[in-house]
C-alpha atoms as a PDB file:
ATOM      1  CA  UNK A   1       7.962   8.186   6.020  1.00  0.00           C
ATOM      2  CA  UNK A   2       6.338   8.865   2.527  1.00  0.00           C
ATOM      3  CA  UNK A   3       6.767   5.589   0.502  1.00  0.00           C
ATOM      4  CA  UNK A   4       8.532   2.381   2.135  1.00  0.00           C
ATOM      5  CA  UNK A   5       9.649  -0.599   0.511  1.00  0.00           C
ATOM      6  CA  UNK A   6       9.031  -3.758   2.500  1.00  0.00           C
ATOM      7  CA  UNK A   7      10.864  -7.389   1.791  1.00  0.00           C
ATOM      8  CA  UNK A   8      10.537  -9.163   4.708  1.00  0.00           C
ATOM      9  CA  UNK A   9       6.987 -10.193   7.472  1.00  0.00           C
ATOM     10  CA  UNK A  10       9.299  -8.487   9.846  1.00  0.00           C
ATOM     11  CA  UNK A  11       9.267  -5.686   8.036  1.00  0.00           C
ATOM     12  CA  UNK A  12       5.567  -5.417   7.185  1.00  0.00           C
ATOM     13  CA  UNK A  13       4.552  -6.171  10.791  1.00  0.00           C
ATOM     14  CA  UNK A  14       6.507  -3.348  12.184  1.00  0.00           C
ATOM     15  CA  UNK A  15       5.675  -0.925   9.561  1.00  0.00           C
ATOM     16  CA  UNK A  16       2.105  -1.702   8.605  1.00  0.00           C
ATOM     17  CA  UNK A  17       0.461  -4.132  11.673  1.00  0.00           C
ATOM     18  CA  UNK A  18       2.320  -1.740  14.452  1.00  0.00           C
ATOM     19  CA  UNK A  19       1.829   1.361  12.987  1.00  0.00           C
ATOM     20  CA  UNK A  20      -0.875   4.245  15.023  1.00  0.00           C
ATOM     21  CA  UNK A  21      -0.858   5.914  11.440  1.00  0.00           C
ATOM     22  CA  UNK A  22      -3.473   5.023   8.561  1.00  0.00           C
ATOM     23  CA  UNK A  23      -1.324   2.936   6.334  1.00  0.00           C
ATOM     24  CA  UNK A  24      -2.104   2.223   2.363  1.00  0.00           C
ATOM     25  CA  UNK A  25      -0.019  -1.190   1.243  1.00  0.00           C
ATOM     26  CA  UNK A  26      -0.047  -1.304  -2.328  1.00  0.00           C
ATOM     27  CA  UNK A  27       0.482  -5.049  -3.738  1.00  0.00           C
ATOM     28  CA  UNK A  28       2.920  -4.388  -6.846  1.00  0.00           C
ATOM     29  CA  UNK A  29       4.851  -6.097  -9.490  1.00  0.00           C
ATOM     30  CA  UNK A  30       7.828  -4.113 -11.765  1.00  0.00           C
ATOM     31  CA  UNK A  31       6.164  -5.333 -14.909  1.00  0.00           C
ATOM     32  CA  UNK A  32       2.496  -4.000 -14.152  1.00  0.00           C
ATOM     33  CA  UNK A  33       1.896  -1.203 -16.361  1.00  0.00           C
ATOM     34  CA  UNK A  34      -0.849   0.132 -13.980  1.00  0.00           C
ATOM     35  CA  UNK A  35       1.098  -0.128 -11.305  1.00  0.00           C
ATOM     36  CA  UNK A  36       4.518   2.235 -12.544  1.00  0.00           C
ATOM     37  CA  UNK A  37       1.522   4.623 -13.471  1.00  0.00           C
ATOM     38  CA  UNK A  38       0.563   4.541  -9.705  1.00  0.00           C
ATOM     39  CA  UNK A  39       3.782   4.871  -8.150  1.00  0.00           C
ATOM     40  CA  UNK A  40       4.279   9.213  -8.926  1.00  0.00           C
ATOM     41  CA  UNK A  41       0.977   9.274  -7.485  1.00  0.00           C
ATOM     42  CA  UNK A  42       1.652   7.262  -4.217  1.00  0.00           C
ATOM     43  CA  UNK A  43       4.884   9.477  -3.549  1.00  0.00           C
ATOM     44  CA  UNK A  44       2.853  12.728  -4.446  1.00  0.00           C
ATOM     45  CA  UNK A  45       0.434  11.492  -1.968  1.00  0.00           C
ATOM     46  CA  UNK A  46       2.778  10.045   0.278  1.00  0.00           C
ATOM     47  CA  UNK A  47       4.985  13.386   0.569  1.00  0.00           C
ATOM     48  CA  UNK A  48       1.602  15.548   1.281  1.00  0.00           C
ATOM     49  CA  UNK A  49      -0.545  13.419   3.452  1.00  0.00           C
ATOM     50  CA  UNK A  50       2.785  11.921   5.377  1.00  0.00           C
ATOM     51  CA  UNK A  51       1.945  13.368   8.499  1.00  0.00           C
ATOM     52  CA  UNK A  52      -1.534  11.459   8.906  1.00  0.00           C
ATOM     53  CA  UNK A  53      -1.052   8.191   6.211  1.00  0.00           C
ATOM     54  CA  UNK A  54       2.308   5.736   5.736  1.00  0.00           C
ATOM     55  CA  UNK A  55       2.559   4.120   2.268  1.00  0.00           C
ATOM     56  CA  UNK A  56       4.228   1.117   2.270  1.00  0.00           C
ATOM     57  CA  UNK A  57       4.960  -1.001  -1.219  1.00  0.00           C
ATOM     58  CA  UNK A  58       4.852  -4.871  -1.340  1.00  0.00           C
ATOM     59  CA  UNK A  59       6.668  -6.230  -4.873  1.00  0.00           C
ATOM     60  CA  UNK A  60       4.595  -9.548  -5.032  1.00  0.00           C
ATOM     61  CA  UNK A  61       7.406 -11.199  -6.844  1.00  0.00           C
ATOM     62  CA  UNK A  62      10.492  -9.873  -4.715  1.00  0.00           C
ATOM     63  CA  UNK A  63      10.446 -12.682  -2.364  1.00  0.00           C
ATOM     64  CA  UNK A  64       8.820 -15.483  -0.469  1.00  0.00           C
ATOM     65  CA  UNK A  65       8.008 -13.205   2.509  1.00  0.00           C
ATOM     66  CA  UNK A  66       5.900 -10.978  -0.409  1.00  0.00           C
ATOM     67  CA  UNK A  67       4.312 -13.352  -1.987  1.00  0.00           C
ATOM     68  CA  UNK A  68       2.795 -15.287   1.191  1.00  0.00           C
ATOM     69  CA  UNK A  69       1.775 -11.294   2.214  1.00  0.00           C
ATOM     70  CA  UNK A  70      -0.053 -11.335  -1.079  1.00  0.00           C
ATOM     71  CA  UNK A  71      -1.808 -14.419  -0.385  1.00  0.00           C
ATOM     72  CA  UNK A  72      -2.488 -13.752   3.164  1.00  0.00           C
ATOM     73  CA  UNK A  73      -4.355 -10.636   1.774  1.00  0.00           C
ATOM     74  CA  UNK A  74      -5.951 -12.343  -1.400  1.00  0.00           C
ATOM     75  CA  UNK A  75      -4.372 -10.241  -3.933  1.00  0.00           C
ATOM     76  CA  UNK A  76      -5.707 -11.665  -6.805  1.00  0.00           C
ATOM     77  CA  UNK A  77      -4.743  -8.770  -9.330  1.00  0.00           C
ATOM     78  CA  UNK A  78      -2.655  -5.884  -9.361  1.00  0.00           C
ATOM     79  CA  UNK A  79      -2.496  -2.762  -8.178  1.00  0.00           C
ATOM     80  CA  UNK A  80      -4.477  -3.652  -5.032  1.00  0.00           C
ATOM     81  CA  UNK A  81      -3.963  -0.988  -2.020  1.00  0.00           C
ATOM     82  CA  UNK A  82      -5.748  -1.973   0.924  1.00  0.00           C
ATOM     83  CA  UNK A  83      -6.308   0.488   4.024  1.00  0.00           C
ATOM     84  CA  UNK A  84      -5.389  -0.541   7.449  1.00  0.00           C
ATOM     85  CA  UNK A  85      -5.957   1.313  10.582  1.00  0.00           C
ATOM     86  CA  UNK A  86      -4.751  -0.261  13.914  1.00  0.00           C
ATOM     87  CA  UNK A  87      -3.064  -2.995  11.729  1.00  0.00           C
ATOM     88  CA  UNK A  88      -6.588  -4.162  10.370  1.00  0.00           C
ATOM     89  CA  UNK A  89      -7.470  -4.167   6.664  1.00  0.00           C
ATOM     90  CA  UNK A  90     -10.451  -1.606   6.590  1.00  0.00           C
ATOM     91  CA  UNK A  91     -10.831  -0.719   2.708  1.00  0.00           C
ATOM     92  CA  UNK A  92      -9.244  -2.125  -0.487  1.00  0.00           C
ATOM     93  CA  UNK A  93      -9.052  -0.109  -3.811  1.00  0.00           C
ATOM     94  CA  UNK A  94      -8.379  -2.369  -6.982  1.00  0.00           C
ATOM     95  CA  UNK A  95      -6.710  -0.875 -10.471  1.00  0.00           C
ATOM     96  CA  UNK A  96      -4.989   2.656 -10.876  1.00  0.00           C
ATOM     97  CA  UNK A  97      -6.998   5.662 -10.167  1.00  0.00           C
ATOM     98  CA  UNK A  98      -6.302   9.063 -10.505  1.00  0.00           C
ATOM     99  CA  UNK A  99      -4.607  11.318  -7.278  1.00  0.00           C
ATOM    100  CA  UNK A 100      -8.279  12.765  -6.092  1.00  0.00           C
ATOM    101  CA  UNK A 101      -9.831   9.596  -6.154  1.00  0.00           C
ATOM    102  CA  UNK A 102      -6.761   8.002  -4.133  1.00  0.00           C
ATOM    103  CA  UNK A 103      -7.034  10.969  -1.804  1.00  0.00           C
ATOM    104  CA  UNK A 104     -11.128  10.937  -1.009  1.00  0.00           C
ATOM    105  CA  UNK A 105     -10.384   7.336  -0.245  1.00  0.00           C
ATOM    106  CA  UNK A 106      -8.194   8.094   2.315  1.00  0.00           C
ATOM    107  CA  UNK A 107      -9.337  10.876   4.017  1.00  0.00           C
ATOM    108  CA  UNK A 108     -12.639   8.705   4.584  1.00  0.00           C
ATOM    109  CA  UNK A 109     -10.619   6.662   7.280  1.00  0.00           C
ATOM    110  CA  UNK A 110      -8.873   9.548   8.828  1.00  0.00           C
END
């Protein structure tokens, strides 16, 4: 799957709560500056780790079903990615961070 866009709690639960794969949710908004910085890395990472990790992309201000997600997970700033394995949040990384860093963090929940 590499990078997914998600709009709807339908969407999310099927993609991110129901997955068997390590999935990193990254909380987003278009005019972030850290977060456009992020997104190359998240489809570099997405495209090489996408047999073991599913990135899926929440735009907190694309809807009412993103926004609640955001609150449900207590995004308080942007870009927050947090790590869920069998659909429960197990790690949360907070700013932009280069592709290694993004990597090690993963690969400690695989």
């Amino acid at each position: 799957m590499a990078v997914h866009n998600t709009f709807t709690t339908a969407e999310f639960k099927s993609k991110v709560l129901e997955s068997n794969k390590l999935v990193l949710v990254d909380f987003w908004a278009e005019w972030c500056p850290p977060c456009r910085a992020m997104a190359p890395i998240l489809h570099q990472v997405g495209d090489e780790m996408d047999s073991q990790v599913d990135i899926v992309k929440v735009d907190i201000e694309s809807g009412v079903d993103n926004a609640n997600l955001a609150g449900q997970y207590e995004v308080r700033s942007i870009p927050n990615m947090i790590l869920f394995k069998n659909g429960k949040p197990v790690d949360t990384l907070i700013g932009a961070m280069p592709k290694l860093a993004l990597e090690d963090a993963l690969k400690k929940h695989l």
